[in-house]
Protein backbone atom coordinates (compact mmCIF):
# COMPACT_ATOMS: atom_id res chain seq x y z
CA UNK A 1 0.00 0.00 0.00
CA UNK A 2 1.33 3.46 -1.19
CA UNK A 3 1.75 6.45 1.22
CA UNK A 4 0.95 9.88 -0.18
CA UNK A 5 4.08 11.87 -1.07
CA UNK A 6 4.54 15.57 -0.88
CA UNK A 7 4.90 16.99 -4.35
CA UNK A 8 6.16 21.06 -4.79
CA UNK A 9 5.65 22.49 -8.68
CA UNK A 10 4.45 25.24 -10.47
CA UNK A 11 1.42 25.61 -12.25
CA UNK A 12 0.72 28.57 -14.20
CA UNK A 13 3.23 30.48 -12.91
CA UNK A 14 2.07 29.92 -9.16
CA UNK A 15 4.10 27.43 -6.95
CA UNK A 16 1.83 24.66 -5.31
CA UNK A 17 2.71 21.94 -3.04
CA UNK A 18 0.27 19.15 -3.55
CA UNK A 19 -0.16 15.75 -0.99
CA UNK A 20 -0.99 12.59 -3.50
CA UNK A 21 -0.20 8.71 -3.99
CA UNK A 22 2.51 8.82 -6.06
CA UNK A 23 1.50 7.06 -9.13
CA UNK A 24 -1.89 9.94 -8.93
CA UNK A 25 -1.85 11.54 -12.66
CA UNK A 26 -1.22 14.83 -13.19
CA UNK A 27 -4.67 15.13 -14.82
CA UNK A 28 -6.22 14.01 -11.22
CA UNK A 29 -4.23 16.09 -9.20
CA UNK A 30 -5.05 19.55 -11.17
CA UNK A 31 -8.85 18.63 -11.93
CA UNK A 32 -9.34 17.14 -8.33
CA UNK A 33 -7.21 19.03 -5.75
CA UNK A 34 -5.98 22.35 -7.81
CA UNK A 35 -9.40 22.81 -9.34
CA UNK A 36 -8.59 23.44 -12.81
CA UNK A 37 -11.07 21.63 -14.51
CA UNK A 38 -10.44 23.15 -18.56
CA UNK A 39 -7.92 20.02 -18.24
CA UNK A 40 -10.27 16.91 -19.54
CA UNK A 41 -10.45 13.53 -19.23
CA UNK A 42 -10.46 11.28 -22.83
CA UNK A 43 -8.71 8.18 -22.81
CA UNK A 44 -6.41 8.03 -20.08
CA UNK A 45 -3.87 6.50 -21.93
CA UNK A 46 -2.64 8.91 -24.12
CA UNK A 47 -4.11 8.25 -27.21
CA UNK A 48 -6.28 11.68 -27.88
CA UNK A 49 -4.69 14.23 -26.24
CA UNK A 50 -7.65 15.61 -24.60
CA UNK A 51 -5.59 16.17 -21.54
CA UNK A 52 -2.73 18.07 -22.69
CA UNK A 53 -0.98 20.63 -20.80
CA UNK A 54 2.44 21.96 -20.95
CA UNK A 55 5.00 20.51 -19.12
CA UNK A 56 8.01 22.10 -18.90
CA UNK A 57 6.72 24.36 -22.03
CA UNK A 58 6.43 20.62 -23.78
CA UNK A 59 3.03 19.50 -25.16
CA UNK A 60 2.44 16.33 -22.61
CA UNK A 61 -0.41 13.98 -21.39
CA UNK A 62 -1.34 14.82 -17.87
CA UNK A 63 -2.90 11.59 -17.91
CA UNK A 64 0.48 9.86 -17.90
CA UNK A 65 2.47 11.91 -16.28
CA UNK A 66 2.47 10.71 -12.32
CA UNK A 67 2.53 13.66 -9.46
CA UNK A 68 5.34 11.73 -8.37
CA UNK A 69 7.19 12.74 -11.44
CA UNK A 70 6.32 16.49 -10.75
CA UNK A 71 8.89 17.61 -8.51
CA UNK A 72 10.71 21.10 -9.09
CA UNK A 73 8.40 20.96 -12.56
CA UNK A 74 6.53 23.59 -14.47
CA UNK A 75 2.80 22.74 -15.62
CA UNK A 76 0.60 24.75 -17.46
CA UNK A 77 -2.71 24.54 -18.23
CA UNK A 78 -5.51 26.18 -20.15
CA UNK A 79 -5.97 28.34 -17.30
CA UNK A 80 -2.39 29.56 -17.71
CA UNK A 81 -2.04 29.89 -20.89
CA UNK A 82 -4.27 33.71 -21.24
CA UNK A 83 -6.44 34.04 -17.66
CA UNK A 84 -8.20 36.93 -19.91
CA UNK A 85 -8.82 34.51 -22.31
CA UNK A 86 -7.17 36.44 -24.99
CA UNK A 87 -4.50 34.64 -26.30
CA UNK A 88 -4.41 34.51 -30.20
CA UNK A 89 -5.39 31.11 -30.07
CA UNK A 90 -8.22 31.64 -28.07
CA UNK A 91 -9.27 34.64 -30.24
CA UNK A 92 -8.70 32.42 -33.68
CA UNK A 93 -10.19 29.54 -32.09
CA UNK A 94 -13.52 31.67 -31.71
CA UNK A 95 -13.54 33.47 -34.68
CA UNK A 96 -13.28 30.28 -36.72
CA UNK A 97 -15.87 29.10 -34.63
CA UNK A 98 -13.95 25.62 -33.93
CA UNK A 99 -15.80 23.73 -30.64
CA UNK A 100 -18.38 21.93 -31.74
CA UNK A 101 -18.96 20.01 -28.63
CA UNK A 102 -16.00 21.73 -27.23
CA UNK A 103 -14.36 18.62 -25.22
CA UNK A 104 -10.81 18.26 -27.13
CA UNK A 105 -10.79 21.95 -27.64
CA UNK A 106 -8.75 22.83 -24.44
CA UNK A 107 -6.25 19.80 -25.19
CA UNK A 108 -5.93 21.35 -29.06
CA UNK A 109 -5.25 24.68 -28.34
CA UNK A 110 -2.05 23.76 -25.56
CA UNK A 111 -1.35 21.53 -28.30
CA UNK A 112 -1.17 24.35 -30.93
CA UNK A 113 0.47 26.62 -28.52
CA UNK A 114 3.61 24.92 -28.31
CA UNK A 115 3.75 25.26 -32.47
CA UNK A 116 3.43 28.71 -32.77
CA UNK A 117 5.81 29.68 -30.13
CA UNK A 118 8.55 27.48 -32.41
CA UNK A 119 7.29 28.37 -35.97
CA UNK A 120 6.03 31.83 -36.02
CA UNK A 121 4.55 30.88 -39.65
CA UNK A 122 4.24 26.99 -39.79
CA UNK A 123 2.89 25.28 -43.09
CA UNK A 124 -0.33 23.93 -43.85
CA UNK A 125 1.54 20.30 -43.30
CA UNK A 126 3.50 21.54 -40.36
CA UNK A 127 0.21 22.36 -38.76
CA UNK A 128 -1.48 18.63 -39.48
CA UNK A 129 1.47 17.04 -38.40
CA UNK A 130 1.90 18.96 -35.04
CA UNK A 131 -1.44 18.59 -34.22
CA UNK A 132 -1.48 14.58 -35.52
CA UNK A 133 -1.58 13.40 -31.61
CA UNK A 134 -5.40 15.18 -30.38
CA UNK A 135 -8.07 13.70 -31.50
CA UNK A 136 -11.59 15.77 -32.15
CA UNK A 137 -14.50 13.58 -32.39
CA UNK A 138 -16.58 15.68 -34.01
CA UNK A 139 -13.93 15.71 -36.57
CA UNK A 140 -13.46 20.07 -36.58
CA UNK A 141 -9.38 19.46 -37.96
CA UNK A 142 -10.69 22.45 -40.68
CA UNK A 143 -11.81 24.60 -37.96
CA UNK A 144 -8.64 23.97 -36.06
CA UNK A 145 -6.85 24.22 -38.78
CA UNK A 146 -8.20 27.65 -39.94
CA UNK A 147 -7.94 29.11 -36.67
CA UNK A 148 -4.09 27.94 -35.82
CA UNK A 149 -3.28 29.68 -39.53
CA UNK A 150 -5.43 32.69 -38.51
CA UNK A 151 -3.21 33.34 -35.49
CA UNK A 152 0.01 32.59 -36.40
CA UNK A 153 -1.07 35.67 -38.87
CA UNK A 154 -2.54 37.43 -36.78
CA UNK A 155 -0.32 36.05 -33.43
C-alpha cells in the first residue's frame, strides 16, 4: 500500500505543493485538488490528447504523467495559458468558430500553442502534423486548422 508523497511544482506560474499517492496523474491532481477543470479527461492513456498541458513548455499527457514525477516541474494549463482569455489562439479559435462540442478543444489549443511559439509561420503540413496526436470527435481538424493559420497571422 502506497503512502501519499509531498509533491512542490508550479502551475501557471504559481508554486503549489500538492499531498498525492505517487503514481496519482497529473490530470487528477489539477482537476481534483488544484481545481482546474479546462484540463479533460479522454482516454487516459494517451491516445487523444484531450488532456494536454504543458510541461516544462512541452506538449504532454497529464494523464500519464504521475505527481510523483512532478517535482521542481513547471505545468501549465488552459488556465495559464491567457487568464483573460485572450490569447491569439483563443481569439482564432472563436472566430473560426472551432468547438463543436467543445471537449478536445482545451487539449488542441495547448497543443497548438507549443507550435506557434517554435514556428512563427508553420505550413499547412506543419500544422497537421503537429497537431497529428489530439483527436476531435466531431472531426473540426478544418476549424482547427483555420484558426491555428489565422493566429500565427494574426499572433
Amino acid at each position: 500500500m502506497s503512502q501519499k508523497i509531498t509533491v512542490a511544482l508550479t502551475v501557471n506560474g504559481q508554486s503549489r505543493t500538492v499531498s498525492a499517492l505517487p503514481d496519482t496523474p497529473l490530470l487528477w491532481v489539477l482537476r481534483e485538488d488544484l481545481k482546474l477543470t479546462g484540463t479533460r479527461f479522454g482516454c487516459g492513456v494517451g491516445q487523444c490528447g484531450a488532456c494536454t498541458v504543458h510541461i516544462d513548455g512541452e506538449a504532454n499527457y497529464a494523464c500519464l504523467n504521475p505527481i510523483s514525477a512532478m517535482q521542481g516541474r513547471s505545468v501549465t494549463t488552459i488556465e495559464g495559458l491567457s487568464p483573460a482569455g485572450d490569447h491569439p489562439l483563443q481569439r482564432a479559435w472563436v472566430a473560426e468558430q472551432v468547438p463543436q462540442c467543445g471537449y478536445c478543444q482545451s487539449g488542441q489549443i495547448m497543443r497548438a500553442a507549443t507550435l506557434l511559439r517554435d514556428r512563427r509561420r508553420p505550413t499547412r503540413e506543419e500544422i497537421v502534423n503537429h497537431m497529428q496526436p489530439n483527436i476531435c470527435r466531431c472531426g473540426t481538424y478544418a476549424r482547427i486548422v483555420r484558426a491555428i493559420e489565422r493566429a500565427a497571422k494574426e499572433g
